[in-house]
N, C-alpha and C. Protein backbone atom coordinates (compact mmCIF):
# COMPACT_ATOMS: atom_id res chain seq x y z
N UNK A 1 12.59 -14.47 18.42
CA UNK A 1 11.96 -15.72 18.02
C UNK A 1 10.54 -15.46 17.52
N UNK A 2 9.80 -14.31 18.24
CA UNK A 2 8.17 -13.93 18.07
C UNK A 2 8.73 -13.77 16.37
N UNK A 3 9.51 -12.86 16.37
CA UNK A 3 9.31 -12.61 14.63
C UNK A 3 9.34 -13.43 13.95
N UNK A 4 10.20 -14.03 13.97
CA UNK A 4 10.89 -14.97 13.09
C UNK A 4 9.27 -16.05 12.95
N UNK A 5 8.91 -16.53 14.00
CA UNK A 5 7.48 -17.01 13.47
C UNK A 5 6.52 -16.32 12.79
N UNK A 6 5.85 -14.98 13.29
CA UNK A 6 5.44 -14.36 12.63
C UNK A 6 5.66 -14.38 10.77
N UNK A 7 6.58 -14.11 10.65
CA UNK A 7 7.58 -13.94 9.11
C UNK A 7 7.46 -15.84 8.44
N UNK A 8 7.82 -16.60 9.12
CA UNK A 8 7.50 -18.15 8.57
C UNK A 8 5.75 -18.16 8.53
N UNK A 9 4.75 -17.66 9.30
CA UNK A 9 3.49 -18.13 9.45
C UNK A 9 2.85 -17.47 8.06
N UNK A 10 3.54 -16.09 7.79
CA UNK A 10 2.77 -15.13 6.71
C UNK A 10 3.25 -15.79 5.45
N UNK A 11 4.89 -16.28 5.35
CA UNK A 11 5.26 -16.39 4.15
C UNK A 11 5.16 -17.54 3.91
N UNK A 12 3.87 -18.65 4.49
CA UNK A 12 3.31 -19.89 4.09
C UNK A 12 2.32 -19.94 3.73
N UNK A 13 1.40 -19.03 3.95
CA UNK A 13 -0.17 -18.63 3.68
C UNK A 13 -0.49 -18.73 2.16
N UNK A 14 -1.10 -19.63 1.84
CA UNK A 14 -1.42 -19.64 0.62
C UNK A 14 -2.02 -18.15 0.03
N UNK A 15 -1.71 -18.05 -1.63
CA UNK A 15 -2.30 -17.58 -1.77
C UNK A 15 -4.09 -17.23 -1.59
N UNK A 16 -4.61 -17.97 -1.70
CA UNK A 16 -6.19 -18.00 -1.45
C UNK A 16 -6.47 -17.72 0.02
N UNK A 17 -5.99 -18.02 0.83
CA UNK A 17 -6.58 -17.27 2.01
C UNK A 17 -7.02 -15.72 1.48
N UNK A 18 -7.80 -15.65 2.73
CA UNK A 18 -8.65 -14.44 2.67
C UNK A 18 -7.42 -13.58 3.32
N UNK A 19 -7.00 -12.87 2.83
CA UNK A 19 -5.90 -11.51 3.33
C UNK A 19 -7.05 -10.67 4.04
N UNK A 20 -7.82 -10.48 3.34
CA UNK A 20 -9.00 -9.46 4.19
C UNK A 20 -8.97 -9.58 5.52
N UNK A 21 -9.47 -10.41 5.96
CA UNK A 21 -9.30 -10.15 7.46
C UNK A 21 -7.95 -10.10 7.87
N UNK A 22 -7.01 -10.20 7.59
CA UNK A 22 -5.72 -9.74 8.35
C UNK A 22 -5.08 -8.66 8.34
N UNK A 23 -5.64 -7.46 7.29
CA UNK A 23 -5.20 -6.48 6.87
C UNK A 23 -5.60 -5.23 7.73
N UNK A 24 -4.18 -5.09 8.29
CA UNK A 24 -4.53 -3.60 9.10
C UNK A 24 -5.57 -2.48 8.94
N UNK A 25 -6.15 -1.75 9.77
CA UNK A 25 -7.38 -0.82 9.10
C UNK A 25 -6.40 0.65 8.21
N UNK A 26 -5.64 0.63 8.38
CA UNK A 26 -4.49 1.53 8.05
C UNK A 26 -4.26 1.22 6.76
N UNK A 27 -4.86 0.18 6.35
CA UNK A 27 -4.60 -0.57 4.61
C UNK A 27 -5.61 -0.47 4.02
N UNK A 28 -6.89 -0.16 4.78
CA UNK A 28 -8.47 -0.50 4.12
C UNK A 28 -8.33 0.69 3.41
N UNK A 29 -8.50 1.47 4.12
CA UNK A 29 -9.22 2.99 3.43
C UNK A 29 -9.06 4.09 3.89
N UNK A 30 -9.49 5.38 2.92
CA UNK A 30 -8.85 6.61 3.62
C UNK A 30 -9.58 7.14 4.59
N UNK A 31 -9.14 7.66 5.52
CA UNK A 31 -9.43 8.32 6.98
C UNK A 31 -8.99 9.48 6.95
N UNK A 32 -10.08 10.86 6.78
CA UNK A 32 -9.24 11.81 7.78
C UNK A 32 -8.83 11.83 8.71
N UNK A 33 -9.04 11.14 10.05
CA UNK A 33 -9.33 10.88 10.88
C UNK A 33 -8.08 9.81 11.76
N UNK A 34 -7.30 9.09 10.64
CA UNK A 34 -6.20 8.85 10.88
C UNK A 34 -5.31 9.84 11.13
N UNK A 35 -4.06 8.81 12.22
CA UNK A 35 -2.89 9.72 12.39
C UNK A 35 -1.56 8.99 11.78
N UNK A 36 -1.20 9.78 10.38
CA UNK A 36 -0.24 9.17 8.93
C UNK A 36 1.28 8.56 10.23
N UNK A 37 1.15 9.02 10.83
CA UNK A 37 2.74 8.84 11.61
C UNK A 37 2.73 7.47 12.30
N UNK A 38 1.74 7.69 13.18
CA UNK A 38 1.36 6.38 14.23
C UNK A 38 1.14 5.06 13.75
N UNK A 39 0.16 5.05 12.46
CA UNK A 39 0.60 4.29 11.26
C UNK A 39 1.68 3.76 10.54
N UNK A 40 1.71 4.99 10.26
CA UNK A 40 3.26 4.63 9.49
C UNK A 40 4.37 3.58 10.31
N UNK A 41 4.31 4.17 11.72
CA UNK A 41 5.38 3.78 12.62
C UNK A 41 4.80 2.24 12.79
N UNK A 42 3.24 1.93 12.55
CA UNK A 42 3.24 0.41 13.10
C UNK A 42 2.93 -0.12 11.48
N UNK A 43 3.16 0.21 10.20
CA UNK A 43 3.09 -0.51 9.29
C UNK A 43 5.18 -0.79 8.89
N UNK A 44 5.68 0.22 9.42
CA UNK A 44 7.25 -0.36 9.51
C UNK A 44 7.63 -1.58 10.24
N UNK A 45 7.21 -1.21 11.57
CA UNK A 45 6.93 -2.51 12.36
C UNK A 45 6.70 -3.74 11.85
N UNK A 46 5.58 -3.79 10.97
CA UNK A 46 4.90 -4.71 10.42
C UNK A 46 5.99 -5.47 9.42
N UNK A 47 6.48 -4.71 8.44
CA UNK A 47 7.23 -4.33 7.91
C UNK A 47 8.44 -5.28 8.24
N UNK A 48 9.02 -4.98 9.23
CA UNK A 48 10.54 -5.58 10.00
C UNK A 48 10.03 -6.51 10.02
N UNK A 49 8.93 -6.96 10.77
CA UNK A 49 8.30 -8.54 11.43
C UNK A 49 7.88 -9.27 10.56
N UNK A 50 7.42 -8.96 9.23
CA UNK A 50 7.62 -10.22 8.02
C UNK A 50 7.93 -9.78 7.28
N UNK A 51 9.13 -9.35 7.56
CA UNK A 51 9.97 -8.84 5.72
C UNK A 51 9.70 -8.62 4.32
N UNK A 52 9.03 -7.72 4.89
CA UNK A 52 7.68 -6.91 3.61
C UNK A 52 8.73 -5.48 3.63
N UNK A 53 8.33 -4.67 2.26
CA UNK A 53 8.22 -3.60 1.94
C UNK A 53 6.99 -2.71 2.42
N UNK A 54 6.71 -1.41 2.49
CA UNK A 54 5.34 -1.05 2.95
C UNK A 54 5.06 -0.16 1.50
N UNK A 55 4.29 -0.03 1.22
CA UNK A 55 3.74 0.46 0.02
C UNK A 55 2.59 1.93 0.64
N UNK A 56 2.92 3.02 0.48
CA UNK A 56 2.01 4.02 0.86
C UNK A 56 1.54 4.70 -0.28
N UNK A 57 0.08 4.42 0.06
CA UNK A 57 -0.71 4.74 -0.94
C UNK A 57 -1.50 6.22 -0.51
N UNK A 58 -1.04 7.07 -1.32
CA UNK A 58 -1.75 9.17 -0.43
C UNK A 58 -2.85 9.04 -1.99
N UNK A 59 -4.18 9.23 -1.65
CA UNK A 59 -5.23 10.22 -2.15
C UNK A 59 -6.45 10.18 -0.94
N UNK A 60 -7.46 10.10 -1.63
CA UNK A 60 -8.62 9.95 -1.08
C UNK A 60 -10.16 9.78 -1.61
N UNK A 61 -10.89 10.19 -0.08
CA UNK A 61 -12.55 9.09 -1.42
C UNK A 61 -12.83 10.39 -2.45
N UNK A 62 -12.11 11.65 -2.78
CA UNK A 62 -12.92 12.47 -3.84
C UNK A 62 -12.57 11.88 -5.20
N UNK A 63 -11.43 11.36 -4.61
CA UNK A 63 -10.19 11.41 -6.26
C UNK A 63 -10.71 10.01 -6.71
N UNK A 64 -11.60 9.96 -8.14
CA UNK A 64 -12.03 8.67 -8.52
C UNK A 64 -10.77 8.22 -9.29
N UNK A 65 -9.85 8.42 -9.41
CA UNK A 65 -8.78 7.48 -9.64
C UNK A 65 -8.49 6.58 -9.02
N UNK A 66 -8.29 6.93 -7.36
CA UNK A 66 -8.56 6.20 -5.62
C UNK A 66 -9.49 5.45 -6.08
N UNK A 67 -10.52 6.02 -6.44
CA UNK A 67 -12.12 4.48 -5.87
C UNK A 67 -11.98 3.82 -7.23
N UNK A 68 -11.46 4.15 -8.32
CA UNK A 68 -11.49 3.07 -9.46
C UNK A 68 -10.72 1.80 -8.78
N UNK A 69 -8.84 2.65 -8.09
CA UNK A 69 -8.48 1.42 -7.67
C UNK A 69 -8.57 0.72 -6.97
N UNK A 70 -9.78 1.09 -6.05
CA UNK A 70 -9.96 0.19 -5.07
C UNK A 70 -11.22 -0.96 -5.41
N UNK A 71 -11.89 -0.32 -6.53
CA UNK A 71 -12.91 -1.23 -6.95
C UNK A 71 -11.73 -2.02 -8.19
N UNK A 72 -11.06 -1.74 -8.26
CA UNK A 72 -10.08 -3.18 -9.27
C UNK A 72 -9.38 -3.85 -8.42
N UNK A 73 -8.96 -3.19 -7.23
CA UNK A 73 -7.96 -4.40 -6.08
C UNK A 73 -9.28 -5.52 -5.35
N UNK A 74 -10.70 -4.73 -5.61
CA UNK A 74 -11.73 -5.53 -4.79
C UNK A 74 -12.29 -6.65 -6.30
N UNK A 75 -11.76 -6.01 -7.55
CA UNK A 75 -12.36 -7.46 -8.21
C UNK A 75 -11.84 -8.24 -8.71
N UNK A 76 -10.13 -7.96 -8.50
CA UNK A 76 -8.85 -9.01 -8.81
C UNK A 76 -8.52 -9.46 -7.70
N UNK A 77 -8.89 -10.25 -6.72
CA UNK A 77 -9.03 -10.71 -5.88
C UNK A 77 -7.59 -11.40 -5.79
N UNK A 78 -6.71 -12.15 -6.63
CA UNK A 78 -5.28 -12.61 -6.97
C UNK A 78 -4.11 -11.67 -6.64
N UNK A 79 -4.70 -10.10 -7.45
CA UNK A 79 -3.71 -8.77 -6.98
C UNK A 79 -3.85 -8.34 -5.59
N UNK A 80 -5.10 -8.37 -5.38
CA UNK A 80 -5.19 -7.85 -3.86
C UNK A 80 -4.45 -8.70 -2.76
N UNK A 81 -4.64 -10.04 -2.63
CA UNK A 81 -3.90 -11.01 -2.02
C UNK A 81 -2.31 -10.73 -2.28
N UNK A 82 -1.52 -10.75 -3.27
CA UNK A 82 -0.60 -10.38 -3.60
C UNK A 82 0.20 -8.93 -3.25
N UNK A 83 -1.03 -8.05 -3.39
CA UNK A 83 0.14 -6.58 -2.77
C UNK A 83 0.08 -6.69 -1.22
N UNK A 84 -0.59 -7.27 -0.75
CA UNK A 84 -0.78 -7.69 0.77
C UNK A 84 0.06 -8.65 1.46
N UNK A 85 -0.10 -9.74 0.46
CA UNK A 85 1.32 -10.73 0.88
C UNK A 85 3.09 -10.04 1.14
N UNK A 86 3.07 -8.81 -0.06
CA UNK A 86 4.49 -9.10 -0.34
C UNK A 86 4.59 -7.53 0.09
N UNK A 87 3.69 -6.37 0.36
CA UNK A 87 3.85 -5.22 1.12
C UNK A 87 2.78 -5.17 2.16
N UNK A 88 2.98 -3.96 3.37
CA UNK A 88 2.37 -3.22 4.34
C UNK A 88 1.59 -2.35 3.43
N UNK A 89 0.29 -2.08 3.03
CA UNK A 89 -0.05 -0.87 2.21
C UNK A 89 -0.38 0.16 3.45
N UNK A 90 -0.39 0.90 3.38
CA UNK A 90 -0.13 2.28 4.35
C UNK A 90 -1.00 3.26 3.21
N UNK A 91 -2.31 3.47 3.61
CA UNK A 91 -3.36 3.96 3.11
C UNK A 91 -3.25 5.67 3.47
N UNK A 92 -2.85 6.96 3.04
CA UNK A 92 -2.72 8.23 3.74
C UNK A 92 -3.74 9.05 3.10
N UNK A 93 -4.70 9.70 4.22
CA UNK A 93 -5.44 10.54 3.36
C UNK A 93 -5.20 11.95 2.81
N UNK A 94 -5.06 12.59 1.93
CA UNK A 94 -4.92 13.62 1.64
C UNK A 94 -6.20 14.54 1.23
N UNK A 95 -7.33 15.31 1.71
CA UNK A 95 -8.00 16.06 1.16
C UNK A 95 -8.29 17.27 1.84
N UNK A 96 -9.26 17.81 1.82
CA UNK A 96 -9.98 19.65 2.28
C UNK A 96 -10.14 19.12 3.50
N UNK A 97 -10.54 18.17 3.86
CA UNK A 97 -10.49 18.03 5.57
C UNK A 97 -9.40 17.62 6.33
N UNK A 98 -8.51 16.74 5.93
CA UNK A 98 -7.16 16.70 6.72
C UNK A 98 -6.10 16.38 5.41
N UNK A 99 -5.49 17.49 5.13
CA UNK A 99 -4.36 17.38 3.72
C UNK A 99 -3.30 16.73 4.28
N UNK A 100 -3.01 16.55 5.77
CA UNK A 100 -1.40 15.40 6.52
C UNK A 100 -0.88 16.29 6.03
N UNK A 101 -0.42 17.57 5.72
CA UNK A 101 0.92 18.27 4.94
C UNK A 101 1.64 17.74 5.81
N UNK A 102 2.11 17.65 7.21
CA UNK A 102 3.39 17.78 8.43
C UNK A 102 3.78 16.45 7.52
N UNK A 103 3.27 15.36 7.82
CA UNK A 103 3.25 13.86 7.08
C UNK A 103 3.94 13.96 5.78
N UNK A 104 3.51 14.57 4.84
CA UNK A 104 3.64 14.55 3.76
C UNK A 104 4.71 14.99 3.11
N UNK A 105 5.24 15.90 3.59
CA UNK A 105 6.10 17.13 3.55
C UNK A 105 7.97 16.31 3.92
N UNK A 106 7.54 14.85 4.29
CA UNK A 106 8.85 14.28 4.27
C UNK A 106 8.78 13.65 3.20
N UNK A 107 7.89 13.57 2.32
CA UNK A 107 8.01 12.63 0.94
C UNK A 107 8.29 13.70 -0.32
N UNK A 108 8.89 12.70 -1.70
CA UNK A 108 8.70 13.54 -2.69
C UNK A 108 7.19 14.08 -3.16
N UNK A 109 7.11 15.36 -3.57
CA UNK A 109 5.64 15.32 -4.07
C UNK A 109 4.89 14.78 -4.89
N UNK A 110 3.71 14.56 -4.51
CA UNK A 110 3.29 13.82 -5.78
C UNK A 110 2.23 14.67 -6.88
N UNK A 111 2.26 13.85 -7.87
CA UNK A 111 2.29 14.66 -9.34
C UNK A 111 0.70 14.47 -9.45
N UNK A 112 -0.05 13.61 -8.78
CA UNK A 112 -0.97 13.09 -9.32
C UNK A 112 -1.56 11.93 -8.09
N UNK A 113 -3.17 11.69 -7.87
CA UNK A 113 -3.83 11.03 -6.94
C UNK A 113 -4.38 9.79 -7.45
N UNK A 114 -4.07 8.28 -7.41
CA UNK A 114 -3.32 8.19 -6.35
C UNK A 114 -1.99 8.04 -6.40
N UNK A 115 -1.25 8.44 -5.52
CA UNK A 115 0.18 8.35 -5.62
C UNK A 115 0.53 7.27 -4.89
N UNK A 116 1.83 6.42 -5.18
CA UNK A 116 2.57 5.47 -4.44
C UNK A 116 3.81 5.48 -4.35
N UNK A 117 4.31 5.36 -3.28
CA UNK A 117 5.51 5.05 -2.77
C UNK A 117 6.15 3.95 -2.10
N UNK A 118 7.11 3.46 -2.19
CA UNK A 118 7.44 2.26 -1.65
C UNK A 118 8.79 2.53 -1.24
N UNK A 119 8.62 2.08 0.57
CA UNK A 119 9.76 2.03 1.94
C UNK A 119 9.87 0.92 2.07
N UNK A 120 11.58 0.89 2.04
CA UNK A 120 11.85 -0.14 2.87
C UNK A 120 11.47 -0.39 4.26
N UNK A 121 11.90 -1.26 4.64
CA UNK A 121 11.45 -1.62 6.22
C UNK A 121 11.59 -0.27 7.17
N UNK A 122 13.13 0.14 6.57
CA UNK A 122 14.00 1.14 7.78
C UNK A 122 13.01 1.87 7.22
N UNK A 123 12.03 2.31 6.38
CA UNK A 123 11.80 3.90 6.14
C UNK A 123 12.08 4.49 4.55
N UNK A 124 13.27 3.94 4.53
CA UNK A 124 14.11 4.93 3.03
C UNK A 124 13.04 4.72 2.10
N UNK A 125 12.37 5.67 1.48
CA UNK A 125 12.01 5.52 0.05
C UNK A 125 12.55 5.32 -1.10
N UNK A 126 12.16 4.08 -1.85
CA UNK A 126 13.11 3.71 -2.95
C UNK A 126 11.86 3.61 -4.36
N UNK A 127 10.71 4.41 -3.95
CA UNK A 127 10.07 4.71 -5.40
C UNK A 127 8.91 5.44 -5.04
N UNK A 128 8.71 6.25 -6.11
CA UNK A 128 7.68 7.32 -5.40
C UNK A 128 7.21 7.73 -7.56
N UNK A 129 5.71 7.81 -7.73
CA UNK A 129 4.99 7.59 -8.92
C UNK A 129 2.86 7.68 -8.78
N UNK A 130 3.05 8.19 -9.31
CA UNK A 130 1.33 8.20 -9.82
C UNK A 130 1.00 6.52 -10.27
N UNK A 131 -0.13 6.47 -9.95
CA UNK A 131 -0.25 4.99 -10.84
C UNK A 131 -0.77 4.87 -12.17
N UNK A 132 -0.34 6.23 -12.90
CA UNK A 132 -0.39 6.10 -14.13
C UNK A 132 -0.06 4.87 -15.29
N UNK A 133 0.91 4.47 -14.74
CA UNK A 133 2.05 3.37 -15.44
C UNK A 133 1.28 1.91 -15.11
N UNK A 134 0.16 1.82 -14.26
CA UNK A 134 -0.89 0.69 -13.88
C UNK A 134 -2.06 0.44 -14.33
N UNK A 135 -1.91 1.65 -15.61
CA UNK A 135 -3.13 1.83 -16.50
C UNK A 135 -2.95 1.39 -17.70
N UNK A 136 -3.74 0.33 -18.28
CA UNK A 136 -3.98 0.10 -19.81
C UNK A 136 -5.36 0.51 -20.64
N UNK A 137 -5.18 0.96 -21.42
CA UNK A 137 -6.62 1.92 -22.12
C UNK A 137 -7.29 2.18 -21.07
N UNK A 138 -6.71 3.30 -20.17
CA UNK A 138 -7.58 3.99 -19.65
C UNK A 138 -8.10 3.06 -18.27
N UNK A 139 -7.78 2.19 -18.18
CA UNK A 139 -8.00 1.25 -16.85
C UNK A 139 -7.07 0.47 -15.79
N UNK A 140 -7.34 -0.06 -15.02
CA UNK A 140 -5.63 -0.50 -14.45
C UNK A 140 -5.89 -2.06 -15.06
N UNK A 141 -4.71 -2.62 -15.02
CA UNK A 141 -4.58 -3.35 -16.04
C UNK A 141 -3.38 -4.51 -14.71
N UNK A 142 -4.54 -5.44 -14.96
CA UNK A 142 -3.67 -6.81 -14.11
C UNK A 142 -2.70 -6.97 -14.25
N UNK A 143 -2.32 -7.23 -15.81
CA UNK A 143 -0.77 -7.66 -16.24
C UNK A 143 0.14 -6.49 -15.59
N UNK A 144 -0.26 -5.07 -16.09
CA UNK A 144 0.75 -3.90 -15.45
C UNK A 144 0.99 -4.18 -13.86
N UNK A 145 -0.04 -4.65 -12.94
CA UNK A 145 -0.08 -4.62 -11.69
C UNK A 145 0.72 -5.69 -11.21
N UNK A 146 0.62 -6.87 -11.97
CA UNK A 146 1.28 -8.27 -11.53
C UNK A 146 2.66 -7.68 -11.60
N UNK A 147 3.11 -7.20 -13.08
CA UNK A 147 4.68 -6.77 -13.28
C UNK A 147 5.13 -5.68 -12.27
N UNK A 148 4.05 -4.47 -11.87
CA UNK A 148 4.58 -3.96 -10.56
C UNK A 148 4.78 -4.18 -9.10
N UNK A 149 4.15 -5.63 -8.89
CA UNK A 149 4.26 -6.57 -7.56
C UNK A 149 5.85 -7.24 -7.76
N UNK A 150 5.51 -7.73 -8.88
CA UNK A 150 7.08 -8.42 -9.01
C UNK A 150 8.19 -8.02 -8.99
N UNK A 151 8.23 -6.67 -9.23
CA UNK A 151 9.20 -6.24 -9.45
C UNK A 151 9.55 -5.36 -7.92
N UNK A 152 8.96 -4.79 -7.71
CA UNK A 152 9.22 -3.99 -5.66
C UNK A 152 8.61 -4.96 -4.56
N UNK A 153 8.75 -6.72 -5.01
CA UNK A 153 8.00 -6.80 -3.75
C UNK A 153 9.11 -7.73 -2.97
N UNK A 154 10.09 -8.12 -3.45
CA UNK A 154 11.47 -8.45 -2.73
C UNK A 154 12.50 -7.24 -1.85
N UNK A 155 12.46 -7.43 -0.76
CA UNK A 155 13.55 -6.35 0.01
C UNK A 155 14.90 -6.41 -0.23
């Protein structure tokens, strides 16, 4: 019954609420300092309990591809609400101070930082990509981002 409210309370929330404050620290930003598993295991969780997809996002703060997109999810304020509504983002750090290989080493590799993948609830990965394809001239590009919400954010 806990879930089942949970799952009705999230999937009424207007868009405009502030998602910010509800968003796991496991979604903010990269951590060496995180542990990718313990995470992982409570963004599945999360996951089951309002019938979200989890979206895992591996780079970190060197790779300015990472901080471009986080300074475009912080000034489309519509997308950010949106990949939050309809996935778990599962933030993994990868660099010279903690690379997660053990973590990592169950996913396909990735080609390029930042990389994304998207699990179902159970786990299974059903897409794994650079966010190359979220770029228009050289920038990420709302329209590309809206069409990639829409399209992986139903289970």
């Amino acid at each position: 019954m806990k879930q089942h409210v949970l799952s009705l309370v999230f999937c009424f929330l207007p868009l405009n609420v502030n998602i910010a404050s509800s968003v796991p620290t496991y979604s903010q930003h990269y951590d060496p300092a995180r542990d990718p598993f313990a995470d992982g295991r409570a963004a599945l969780q999360l996951a089951q309990q309002t019938g979200r997809r989890v979206l895992i996002e591996v780079g970190g703060n060197w790779c300015s591809w990472c901080l471009q997109l986080d300074k475009f999810l912080a000034e489309n304020q519509s997308i950010y609400e949106q990949l939050h509504r309809y996935f778990v983002v599962l933030k993994v750090n990868v660099s010279e101070q903690n690379d997660n290989a053990e973590f990592m080493a169950g996913f396909p590799k990735p080609l390029g930082y930042p990389h994304i993948y998207i699990a179902k609830a159970d786990g299974t990965i059903i897409f794994s990509k650079d966010t190359a394809q979220l770029l228009e001239n050289s920038r990420y590009s709302v329209t590309r981002f809206q069409q990639f919400i829409n399209k992986w954010k139903h289970p």
